[in-house]
C-alpha atoms as a PDB file:
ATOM      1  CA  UNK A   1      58.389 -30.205   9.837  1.00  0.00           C
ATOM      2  CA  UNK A   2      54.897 -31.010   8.085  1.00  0.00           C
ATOM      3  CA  UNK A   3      54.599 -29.538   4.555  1.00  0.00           C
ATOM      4  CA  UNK A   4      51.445 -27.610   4.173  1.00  0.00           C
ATOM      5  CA  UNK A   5      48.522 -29.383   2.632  1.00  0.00           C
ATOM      6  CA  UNK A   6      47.839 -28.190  -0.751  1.00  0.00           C
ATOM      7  CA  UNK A   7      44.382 -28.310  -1.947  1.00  0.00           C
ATOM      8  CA  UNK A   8      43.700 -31.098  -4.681  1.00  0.00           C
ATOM      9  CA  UNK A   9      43.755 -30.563  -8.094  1.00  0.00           C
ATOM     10  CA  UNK A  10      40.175 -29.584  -9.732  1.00  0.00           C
ATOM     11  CA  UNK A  11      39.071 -29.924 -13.321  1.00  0.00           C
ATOM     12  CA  UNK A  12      37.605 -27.560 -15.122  1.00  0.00           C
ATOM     13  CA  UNK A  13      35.053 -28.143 -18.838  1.00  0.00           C
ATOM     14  CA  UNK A  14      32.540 -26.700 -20.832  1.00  0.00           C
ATOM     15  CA  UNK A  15      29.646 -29.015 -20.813  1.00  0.00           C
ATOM     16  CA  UNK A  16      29.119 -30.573 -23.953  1.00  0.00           C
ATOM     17  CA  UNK A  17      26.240 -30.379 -26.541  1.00  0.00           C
ATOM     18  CA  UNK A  18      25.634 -26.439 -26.997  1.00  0.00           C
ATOM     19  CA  UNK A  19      23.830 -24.798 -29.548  1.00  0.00           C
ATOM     20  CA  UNK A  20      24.437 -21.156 -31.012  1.00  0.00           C
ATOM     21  CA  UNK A  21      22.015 -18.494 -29.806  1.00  0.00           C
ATOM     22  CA  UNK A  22      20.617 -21.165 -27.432  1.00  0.00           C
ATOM     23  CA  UNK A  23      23.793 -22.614 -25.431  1.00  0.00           C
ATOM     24  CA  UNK A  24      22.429 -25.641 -23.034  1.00  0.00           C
ATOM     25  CA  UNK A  25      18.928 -24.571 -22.605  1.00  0.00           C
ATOM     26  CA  UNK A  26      17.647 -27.023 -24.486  1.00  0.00           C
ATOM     27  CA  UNK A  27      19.443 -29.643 -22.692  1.00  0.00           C
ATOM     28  CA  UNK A  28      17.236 -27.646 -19.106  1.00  0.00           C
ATOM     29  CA  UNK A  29      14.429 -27.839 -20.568  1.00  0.00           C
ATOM     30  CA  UNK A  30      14.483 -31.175 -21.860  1.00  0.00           C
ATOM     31  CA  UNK A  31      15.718 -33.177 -18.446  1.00  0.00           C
ATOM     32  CA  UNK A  32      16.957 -30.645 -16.516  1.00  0.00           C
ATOM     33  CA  UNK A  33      17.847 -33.039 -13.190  1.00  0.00           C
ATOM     34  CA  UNK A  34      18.734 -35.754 -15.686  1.00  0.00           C
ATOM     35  CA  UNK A  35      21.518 -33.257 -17.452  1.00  0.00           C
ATOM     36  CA  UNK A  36      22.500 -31.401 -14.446  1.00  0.00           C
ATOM     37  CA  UNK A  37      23.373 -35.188 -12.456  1.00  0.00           C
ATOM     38  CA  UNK A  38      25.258 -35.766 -15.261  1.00  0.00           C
ATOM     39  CA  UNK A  39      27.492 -32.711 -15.465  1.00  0.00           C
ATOM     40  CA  UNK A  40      30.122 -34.560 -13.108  1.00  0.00           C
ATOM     41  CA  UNK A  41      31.502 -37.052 -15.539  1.00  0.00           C
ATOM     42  CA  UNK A  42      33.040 -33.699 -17.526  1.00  0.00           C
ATOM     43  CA  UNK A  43      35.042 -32.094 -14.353  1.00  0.00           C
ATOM     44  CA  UNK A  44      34.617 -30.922 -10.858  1.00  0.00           C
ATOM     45  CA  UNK A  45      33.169 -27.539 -12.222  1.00  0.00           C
ATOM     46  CA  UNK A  46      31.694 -27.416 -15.490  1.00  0.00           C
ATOM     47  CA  UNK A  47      30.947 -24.481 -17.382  1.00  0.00           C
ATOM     48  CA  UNK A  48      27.006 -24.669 -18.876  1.00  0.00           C
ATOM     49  CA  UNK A  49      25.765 -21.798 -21.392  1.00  0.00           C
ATOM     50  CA  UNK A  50      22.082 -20.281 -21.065  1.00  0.00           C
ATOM     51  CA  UNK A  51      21.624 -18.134 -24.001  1.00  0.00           C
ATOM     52  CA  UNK A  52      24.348 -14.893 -23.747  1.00  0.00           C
ATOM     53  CA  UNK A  53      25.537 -16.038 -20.291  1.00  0.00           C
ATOM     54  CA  UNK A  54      27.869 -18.868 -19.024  1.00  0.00           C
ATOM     55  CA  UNK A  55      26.915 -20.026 -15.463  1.00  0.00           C
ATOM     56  CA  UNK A  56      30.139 -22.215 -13.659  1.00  0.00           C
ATOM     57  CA  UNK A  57      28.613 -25.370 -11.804  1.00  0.00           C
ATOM     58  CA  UNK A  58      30.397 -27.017  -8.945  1.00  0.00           C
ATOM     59  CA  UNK A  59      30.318 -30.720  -9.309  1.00  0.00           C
ATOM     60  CA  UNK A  60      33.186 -31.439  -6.516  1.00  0.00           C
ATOM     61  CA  UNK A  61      31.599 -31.573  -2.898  1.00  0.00           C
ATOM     62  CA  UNK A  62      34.654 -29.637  -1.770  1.00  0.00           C
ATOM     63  CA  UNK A  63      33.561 -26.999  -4.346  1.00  0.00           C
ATOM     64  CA  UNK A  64      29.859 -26.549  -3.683  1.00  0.00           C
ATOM     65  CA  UNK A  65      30.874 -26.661  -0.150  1.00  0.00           C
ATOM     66  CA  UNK A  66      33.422 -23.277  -0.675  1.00  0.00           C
ATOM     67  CA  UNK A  67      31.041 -21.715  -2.900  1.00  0.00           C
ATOM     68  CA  UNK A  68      27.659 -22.092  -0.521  1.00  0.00           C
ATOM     69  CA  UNK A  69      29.954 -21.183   2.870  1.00  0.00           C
ATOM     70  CA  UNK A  70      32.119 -18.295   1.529  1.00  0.00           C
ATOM     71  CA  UNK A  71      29.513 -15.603   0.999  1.00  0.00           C
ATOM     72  CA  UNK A  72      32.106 -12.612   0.221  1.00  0.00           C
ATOM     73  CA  UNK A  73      33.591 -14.245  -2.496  1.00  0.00           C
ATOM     74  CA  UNK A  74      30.513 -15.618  -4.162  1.00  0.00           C
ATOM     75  CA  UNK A  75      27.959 -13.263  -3.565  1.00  0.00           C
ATOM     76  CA  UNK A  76      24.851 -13.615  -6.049  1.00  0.00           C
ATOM     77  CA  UNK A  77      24.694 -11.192  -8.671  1.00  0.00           C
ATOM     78  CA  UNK A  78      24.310 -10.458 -11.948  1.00  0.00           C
ATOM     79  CA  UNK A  79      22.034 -10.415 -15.406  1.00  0.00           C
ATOM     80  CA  UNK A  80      20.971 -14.332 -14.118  1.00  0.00           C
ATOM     81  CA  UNK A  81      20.246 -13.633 -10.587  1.00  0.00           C
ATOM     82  CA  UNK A  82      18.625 -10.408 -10.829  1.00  0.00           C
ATOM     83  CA  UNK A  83      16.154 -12.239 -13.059  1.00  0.00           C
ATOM     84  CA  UNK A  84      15.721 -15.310 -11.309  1.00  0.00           C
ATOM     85  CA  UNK A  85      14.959 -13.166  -8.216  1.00  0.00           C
ATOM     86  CA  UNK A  86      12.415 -11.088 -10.578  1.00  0.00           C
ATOM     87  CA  UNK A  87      10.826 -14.950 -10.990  1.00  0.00           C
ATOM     88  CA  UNK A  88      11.121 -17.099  -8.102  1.00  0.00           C
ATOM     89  CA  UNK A  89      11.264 -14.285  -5.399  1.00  0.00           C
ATOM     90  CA  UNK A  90      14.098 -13.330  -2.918  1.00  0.00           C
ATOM     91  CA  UNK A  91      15.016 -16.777  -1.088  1.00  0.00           C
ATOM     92  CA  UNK A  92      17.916 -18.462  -0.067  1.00  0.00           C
ATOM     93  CA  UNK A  93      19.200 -19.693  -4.181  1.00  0.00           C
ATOM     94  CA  UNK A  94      18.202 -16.100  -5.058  1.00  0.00           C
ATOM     95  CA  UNK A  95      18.995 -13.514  -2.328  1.00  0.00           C
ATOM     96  CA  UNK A  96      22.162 -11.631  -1.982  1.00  0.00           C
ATOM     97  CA  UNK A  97      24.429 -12.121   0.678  1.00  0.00           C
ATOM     98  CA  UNK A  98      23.290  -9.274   2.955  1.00  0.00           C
ATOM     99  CA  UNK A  99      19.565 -10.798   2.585  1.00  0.00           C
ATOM    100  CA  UNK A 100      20.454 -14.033   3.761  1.00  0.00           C
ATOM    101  CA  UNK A 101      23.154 -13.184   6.846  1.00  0.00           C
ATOM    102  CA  UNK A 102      20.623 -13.625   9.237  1.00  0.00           C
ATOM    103  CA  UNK A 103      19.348 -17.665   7.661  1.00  0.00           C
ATOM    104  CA  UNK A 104      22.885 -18.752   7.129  1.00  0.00           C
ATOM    105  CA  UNK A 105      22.834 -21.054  10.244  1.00  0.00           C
ATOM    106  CA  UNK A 106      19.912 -23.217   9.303  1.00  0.00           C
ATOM    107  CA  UNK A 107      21.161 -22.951   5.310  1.00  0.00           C
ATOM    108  CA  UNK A 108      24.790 -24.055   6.209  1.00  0.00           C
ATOM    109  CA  UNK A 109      25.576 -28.141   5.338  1.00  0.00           C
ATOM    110  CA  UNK A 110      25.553 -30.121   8.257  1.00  0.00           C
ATOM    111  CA  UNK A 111      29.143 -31.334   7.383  1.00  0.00           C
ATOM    112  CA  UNK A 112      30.823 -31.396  10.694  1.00  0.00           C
ATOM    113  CA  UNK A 113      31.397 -34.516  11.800  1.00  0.00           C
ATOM    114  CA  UNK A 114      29.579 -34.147  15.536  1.00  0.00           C
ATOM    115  CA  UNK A 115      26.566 -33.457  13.109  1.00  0.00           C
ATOM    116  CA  UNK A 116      26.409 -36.747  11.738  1.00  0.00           C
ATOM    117  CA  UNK A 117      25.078 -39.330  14.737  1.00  0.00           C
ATOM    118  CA  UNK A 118      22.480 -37.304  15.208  1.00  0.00           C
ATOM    119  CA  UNK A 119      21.389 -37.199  11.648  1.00  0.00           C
ATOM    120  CA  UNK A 120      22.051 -40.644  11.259  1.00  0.00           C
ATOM    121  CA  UNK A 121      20.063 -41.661  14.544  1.00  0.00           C
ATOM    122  CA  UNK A 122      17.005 -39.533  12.748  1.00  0.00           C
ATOM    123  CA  UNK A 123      16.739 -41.061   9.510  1.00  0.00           C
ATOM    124  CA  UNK A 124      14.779 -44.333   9.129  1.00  0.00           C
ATOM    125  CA  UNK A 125      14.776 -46.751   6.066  1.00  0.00           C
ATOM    126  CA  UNK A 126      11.521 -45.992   3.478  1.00  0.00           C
ATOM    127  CA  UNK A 127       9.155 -48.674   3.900  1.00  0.00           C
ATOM    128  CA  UNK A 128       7.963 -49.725  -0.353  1.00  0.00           C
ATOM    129  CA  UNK A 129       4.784 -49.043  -0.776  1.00  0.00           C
ATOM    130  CA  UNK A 130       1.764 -50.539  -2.439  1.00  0.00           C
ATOM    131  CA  UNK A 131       1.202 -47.926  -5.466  1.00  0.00           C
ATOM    132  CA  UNK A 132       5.049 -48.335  -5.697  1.00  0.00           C
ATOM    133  CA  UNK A 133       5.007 -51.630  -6.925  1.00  0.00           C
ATOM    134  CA  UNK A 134       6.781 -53.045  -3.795  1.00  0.00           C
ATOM    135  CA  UNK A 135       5.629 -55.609  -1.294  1.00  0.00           C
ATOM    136  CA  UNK A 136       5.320 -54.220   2.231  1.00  0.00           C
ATOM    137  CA  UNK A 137       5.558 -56.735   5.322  1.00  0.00           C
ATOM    138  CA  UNK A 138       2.308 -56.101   7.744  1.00  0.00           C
END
């Protein structure tokens, strides 16, 4: 008889480098793509501080994948979102689950595997380009 799989083992840290009062917004505003690329090396989800409140980022594909499919369990809410949605308006990072039922087929990863000759077939290699400092072949 099979034994059921079990799901792998995930780490979990507290980003490194906060300050009191502040947490890790300095490290956002500084580099913010730089510093959140580089929340990985600590674990598969990494807790970062903004001020008061502690935010959980999923590093692990598996993860991100659970957390952006399962919209029950993580529904957006809270002091963060209600003011991020006060800011940047109610879209798909911001809106609450109800808001964003009827979008959740063109917002879900294109993971399955019957997905992927297509999207392979559609993508074409960059060409460099003069500005860029490359050489292009005429």
């Amino acid at each position: 008889m099979p034994q059921p799989s079990q799901p792998p083992p995930y780490s979990a840290a507290v980003a490194p480098g906060a300050l009191p009062l502040l947490g890790h917004g300095h490290r956002l505003l500084r580099g913010s793509a730089g510093y959140l690329s580089s929340l990985h090396l600590h674990g598969d989800l990494v807790a970062v501080r903004l001020g008061p409140m502690t935010v959980q980022v999923p590093c692990h594909p598996d993860l991100l994948n659970q957390m952006l499919a399962d919209h029950r369990l993580f529904d957006k809410g809270g002091a963060f979102y209600d003011r991020a949605r006060d800011v940047a308006g109610n879209g798909l990072v911001t809106a609450r689950t109800a808001t964003t039922r009827t979008s959740a087929g063109w917002s879900s990863p294109p993971s399955a595997a019957r997905s992927w000759p297509g999207i392979r077939a559609s993508c074409r290699p960059r060409s460099s380009s003069p500005r860029a400092g490359g050489n292009r072949a005429r």
